[in-house]
PDB file of N, CA and C in Angstrom:
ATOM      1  N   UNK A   1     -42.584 -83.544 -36.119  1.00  0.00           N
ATOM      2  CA  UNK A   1     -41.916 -82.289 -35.828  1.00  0.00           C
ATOM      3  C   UNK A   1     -40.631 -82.584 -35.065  1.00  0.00           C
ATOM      4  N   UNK A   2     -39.694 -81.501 -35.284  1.00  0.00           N
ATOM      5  CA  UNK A   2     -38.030 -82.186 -34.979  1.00  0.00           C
ATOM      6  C   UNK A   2     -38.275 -81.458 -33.128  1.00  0.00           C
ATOM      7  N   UNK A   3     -37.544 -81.966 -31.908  1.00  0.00           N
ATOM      8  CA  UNK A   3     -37.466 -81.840 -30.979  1.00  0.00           C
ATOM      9  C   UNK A   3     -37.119 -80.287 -31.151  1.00  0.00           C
ATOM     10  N   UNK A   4     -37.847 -79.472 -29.921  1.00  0.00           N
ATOM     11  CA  UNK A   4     -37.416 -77.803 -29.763  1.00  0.00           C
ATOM     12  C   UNK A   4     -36.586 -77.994 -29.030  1.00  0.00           C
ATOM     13  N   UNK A   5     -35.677 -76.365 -29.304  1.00  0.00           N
ATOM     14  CA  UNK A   5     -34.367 -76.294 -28.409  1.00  0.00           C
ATOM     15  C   UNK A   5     -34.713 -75.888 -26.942  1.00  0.00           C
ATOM     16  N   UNK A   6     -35.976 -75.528 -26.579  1.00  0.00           N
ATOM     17  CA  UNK A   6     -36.130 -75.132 -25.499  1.00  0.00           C
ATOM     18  C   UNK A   6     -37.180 -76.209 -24.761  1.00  0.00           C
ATOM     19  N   UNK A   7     -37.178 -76.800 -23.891  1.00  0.00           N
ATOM     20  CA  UNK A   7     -37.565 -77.732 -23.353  1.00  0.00           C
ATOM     21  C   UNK A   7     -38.432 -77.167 -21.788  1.00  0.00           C
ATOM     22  N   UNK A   8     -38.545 -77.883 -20.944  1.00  0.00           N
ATOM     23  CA  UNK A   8     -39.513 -77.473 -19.344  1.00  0.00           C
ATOM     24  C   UNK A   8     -38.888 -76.375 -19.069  1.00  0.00           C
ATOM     25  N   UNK A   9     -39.374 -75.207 -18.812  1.00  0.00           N
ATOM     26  CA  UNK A   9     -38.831 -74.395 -17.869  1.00  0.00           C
ATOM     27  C   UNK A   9     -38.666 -74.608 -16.686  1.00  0.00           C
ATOM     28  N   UNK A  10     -37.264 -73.955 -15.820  1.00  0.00           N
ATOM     29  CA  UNK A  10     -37.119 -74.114 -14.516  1.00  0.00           C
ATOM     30  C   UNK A  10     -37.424 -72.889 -13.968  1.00  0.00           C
ATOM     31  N   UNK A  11     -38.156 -73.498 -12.305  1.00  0.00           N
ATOM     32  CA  UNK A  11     -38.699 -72.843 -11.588  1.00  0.00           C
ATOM     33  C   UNK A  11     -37.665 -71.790 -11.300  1.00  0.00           C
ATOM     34  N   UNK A  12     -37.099 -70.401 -11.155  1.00  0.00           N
ATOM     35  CA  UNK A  12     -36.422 -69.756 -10.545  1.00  0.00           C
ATOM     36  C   UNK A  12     -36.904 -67.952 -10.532  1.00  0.00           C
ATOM     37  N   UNK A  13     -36.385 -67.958  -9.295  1.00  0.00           N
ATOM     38  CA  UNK A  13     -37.035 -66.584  -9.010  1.00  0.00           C
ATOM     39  C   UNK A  13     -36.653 -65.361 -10.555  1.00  0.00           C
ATOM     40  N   UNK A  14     -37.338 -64.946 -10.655  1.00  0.00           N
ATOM     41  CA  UNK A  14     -37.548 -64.124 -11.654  1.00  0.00           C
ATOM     42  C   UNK A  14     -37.058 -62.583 -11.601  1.00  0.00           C
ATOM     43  N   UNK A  15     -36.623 -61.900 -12.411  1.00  0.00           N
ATOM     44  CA  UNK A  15     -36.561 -60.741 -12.772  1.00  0.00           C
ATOM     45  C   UNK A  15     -37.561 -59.940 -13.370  1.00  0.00           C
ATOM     46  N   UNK A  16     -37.909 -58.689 -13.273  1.00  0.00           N
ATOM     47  CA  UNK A  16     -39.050 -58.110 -13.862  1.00  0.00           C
ATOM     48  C   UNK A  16     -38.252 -56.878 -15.226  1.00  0.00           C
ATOM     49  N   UNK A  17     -38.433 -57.558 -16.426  1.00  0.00           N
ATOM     50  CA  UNK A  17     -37.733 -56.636 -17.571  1.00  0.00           C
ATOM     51  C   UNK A  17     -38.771 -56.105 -18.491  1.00  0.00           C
ATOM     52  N   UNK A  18     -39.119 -55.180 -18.703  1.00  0.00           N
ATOM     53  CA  UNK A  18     -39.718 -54.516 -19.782  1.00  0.00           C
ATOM     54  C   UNK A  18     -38.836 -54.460 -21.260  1.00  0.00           C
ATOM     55  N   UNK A  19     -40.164 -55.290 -21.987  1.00  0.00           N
ATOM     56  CA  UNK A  19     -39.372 -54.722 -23.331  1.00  0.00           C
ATOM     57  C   UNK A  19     -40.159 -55.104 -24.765  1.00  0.00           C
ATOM     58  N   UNK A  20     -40.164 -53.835 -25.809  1.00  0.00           N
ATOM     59  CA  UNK A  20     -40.463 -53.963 -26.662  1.00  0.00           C
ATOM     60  C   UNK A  20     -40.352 -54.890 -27.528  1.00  0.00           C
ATOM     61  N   UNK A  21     -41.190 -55.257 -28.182  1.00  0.00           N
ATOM     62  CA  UNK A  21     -40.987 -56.426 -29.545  1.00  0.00           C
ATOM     63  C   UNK A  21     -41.703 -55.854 -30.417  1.00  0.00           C
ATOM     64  N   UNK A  22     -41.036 -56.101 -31.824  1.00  0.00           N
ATOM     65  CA  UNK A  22     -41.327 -55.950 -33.530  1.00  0.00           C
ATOM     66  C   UNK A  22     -42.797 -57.038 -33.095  1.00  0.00           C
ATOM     67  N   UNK A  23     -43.876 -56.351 -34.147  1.00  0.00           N
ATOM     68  CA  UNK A  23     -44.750 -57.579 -34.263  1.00  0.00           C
ATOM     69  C   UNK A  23     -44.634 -58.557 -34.738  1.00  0.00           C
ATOM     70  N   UNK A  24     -43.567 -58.679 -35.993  1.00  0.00           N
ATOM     71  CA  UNK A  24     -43.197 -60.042 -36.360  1.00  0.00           C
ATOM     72  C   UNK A  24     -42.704 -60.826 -34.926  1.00  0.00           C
ATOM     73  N   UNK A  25     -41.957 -60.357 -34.118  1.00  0.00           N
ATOM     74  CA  UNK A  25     -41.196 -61.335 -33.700  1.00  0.00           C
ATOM     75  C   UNK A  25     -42.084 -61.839 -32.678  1.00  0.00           C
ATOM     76  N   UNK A  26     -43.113 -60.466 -32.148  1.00  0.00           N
ATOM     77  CA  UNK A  26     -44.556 -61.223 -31.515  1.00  0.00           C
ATOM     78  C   UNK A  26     -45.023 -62.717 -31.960  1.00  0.00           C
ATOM     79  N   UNK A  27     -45.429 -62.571 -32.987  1.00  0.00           N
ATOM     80  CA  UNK A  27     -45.980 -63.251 -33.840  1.00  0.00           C
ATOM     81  C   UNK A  27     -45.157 -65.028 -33.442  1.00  0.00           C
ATOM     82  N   UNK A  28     -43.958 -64.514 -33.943  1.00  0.00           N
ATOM     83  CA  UNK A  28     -43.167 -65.996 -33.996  1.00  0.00           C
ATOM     84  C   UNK A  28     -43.210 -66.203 -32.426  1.00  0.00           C
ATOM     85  N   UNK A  29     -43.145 -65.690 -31.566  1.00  0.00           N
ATOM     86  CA  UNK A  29     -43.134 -65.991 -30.097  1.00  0.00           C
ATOM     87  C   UNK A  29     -44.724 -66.465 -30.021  1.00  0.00           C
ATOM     88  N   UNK A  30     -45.288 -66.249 -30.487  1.00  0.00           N
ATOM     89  CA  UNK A  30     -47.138 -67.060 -29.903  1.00  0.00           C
ATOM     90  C   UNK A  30     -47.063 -68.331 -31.169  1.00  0.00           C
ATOM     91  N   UNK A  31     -46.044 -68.320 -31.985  1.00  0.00           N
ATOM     92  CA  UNK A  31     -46.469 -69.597 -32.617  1.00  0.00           C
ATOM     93  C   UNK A  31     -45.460 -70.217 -32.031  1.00  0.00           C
ATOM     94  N   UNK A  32     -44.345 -69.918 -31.476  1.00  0.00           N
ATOM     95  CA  UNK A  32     -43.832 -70.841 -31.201  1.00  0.00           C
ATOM     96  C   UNK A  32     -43.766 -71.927 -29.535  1.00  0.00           C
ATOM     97  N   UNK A  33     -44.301 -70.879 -29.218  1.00  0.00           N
ATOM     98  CA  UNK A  33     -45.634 -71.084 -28.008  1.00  0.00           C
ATOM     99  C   UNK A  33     -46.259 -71.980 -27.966  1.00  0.00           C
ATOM    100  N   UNK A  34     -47.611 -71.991 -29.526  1.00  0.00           N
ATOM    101  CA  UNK A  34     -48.126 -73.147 -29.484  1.00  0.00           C
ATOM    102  C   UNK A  34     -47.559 -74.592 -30.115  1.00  0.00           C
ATOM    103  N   UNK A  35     -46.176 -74.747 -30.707  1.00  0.00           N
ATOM    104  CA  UNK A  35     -45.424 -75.701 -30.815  1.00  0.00           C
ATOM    105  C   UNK A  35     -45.059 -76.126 -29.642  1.00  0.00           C
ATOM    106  N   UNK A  36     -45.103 -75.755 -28.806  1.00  0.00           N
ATOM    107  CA  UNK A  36     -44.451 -76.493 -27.590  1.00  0.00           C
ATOM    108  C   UNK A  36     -45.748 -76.732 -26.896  1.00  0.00           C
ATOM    109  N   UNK A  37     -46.722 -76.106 -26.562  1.00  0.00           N
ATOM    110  CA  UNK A  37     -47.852 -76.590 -26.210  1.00  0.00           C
ATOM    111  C   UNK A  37     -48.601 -78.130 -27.006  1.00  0.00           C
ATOM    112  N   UNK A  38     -48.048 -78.181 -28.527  1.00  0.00           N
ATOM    113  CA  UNK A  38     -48.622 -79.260 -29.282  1.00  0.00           C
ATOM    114  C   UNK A  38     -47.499 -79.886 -28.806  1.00  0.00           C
ATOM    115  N   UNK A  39     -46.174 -79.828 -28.168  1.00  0.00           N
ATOM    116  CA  UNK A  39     -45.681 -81.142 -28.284  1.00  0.00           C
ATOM    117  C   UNK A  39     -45.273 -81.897 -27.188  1.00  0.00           C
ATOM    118  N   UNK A  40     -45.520 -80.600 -26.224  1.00  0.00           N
ATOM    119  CA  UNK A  40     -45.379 -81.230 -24.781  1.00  0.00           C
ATOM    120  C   UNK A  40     -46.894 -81.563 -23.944  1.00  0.00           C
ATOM    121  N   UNK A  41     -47.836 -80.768 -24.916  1.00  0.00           N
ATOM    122  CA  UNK A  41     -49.466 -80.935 -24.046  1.00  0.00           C
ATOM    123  C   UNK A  41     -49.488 -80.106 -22.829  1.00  0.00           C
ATOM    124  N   UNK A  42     -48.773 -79.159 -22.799  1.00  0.00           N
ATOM    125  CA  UNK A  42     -48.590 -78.090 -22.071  1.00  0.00           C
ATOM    126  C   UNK A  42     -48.629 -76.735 -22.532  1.00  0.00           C
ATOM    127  N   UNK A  43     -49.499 -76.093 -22.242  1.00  0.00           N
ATOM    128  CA  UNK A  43     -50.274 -74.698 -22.588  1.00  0.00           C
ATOM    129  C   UNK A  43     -48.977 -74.016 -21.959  1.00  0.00           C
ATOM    130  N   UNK A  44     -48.514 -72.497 -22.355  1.00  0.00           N
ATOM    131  CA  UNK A  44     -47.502 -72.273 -22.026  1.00  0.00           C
ATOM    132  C   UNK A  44     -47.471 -70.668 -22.416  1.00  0.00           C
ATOM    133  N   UNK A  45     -47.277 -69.272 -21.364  1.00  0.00           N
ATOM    134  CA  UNK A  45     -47.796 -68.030 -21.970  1.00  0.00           C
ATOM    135  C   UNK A  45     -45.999 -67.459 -22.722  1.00  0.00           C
ATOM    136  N   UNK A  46     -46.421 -67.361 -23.943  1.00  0.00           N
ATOM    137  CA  UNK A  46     -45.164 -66.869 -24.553  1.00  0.00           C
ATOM    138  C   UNK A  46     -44.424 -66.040 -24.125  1.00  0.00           C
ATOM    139  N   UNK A  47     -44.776 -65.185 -23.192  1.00  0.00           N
ATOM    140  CA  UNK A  47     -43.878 -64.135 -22.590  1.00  0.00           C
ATOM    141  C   UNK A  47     -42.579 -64.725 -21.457  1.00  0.00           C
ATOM    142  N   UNK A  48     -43.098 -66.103 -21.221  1.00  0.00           N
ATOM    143  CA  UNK A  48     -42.337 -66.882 -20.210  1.00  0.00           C
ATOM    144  C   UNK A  48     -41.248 -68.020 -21.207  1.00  0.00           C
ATOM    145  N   UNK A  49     -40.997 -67.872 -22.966  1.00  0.00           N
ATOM    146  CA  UNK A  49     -40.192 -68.418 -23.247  1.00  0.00           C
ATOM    147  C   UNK A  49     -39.129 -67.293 -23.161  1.00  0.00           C
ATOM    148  N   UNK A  50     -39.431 -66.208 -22.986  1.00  0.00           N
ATOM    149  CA  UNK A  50     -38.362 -64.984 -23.605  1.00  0.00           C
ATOM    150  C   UNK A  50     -36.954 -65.931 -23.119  1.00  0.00           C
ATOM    151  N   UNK A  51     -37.233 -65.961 -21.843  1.00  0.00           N
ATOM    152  CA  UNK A  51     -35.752 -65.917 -20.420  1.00  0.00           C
ATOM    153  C   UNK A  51     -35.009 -66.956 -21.180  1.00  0.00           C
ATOM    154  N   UNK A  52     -35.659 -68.256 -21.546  1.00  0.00           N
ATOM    155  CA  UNK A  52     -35.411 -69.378 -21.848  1.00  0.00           C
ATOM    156  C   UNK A  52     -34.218 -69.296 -23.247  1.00  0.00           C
ATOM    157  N   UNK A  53     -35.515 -68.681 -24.478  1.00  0.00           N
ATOM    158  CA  UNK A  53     -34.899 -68.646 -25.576  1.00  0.00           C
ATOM    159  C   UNK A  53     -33.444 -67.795 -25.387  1.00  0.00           C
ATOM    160  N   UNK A  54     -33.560 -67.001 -24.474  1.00  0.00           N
ATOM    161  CA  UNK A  54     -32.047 -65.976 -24.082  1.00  0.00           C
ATOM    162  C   UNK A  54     -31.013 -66.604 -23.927  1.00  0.00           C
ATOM    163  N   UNK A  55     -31.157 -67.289 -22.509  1.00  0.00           N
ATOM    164  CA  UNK A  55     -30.320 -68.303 -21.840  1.00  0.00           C
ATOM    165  C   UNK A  55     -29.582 -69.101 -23.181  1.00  0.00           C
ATOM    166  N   UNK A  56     -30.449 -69.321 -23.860  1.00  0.00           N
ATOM    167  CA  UNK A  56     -30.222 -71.044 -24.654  1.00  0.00           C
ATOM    168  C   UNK A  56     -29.084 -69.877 -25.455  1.00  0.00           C
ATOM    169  N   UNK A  57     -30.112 -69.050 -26.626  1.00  0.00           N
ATOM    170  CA  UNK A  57     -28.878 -68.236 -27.291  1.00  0.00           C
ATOM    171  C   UNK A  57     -27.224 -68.027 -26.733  1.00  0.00           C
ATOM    172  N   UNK A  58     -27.219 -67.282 -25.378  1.00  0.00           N
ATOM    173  CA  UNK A  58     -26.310 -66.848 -25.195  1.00  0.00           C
ATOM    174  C   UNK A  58     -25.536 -68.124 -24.577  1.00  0.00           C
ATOM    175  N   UNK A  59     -25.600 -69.273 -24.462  1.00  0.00           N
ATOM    176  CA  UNK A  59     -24.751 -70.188 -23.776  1.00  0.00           C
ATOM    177  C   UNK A  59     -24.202 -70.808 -25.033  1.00  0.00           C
ATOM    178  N   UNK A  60     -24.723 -70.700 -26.687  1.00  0.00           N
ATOM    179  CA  UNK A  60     -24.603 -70.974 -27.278  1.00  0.00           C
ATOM    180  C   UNK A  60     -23.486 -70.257 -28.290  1.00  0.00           C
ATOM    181  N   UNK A  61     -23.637 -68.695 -27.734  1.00  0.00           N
ATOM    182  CA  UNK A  61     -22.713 -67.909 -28.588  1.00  0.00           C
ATOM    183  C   UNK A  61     -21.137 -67.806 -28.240  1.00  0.00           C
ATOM    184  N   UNK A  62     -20.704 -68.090 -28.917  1.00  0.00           N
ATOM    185  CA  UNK A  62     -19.084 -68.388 -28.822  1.00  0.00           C
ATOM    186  C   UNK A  62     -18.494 -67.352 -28.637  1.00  0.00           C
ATOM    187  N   UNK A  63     -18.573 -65.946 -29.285  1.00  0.00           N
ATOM    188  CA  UNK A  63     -18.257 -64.667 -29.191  1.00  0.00           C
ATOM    189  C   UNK A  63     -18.267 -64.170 -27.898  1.00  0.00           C
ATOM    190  N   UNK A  64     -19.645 -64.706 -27.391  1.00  0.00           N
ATOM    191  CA  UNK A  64     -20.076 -64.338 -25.979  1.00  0.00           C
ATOM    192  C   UNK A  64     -19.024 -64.977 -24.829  1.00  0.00           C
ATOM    193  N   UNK A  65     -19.082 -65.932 -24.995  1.00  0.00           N
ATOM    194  CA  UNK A  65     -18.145 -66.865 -24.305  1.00  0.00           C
ATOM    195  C   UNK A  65     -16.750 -66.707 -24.002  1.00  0.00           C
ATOM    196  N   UNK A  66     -16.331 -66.287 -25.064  1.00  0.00           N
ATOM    197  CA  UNK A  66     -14.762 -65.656 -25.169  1.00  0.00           C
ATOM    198  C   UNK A  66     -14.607 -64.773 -24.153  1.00  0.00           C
ATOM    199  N   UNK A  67     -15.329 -64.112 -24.807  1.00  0.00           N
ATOM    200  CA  UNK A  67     -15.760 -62.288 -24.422  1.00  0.00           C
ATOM    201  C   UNK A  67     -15.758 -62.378 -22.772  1.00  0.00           C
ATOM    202  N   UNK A  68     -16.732 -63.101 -21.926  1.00  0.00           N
ATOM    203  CA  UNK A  68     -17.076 -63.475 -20.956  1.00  0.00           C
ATOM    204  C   UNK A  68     -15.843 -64.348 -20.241  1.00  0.00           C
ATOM    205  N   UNK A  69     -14.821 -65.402 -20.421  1.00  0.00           N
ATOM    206  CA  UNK A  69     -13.636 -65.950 -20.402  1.00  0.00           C
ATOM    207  C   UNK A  69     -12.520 -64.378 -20.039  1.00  0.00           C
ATOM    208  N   UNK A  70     -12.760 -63.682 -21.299  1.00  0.00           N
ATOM    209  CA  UNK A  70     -11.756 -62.402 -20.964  1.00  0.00           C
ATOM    210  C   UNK A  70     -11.631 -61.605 -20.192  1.00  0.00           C
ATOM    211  N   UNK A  71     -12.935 -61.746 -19.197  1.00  0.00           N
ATOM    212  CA  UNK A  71     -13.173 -60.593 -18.388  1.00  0.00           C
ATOM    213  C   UNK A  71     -13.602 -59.630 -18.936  1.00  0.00           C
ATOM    214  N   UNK A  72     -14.848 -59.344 -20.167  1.00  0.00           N
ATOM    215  CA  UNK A  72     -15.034 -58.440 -20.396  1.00  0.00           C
ATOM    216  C   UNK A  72     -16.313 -57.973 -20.577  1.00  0.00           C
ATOM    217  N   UNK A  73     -17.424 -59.325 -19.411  1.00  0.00           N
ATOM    218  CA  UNK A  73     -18.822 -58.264 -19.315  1.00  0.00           C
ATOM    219  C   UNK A  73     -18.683 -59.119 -17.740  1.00  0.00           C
ATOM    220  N   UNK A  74     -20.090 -58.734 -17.248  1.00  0.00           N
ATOM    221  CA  UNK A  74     -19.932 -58.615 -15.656  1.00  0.00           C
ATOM    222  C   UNK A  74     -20.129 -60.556 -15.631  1.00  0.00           C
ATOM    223  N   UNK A  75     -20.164 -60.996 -14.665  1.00  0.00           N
ATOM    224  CA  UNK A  75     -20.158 -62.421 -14.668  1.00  0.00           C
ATOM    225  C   UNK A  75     -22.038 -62.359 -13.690  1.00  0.00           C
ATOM    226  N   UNK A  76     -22.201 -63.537 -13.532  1.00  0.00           N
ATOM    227  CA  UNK A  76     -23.757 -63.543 -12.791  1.00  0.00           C
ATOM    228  C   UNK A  76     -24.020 -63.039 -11.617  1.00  0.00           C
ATOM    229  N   UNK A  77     -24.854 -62.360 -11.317  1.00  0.00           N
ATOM    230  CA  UNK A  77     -24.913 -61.747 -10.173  1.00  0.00           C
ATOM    231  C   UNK A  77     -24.111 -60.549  -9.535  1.00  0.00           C
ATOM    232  N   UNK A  78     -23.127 -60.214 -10.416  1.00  0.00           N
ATOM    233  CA  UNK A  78     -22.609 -58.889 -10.152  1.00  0.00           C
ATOM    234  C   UNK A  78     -23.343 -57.350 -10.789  1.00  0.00           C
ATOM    235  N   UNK A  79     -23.372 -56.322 -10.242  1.00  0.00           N
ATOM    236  CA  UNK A  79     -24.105 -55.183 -10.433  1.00  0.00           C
ATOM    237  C   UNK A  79     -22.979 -55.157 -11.919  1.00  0.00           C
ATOM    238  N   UNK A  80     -23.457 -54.336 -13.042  1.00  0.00           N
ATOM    239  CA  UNK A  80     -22.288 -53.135 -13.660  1.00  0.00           C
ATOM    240  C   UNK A  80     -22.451 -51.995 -12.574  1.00  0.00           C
ATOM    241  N   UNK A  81     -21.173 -51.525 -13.262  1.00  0.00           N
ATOM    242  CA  UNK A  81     -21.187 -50.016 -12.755  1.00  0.00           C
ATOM    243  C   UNK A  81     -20.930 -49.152 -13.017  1.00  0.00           C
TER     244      UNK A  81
END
């Protein structure tokens, strides 16, 4: 199996977000769950890749990046308003 993009999670204080999911995408979140459990030997509750898989996406999106460069969403730790 080819290396996952999401690797150990880091310890950091947490946010509490509610949010719906399609059952498909349920689905792919508990299998992909147990891929990382088969490849790291670490049991792992799928609700705790959400943050991860986010992070990874959005550091990845170029659009975002720009966008974020332009001044045109809030930067970390600032409220909107």
């Amino acid at each position: 199996m080819s290396k996952l993009r999401i690797g150990a999670l880091p310890d950091d204080k947490p946010v509490k977000v509610t949010v719906e999911l399609p059952a498909s995408v349920h689905r792919d979140l508990i299998a992909y769950a147990e891929a990382v459990a088969r490849e790291s030997g670490q049991r792992i509750d799928p609700a705790k890749l959400i943050a991860p898989m986010l992070a990874r996406f959005m550091a990845t999106d170029r659009g975002f990046a720009k966008a974020r460069r332009a001044g045109h969403s809030p930067r970390a730790g600032e409220a909107e308003g």
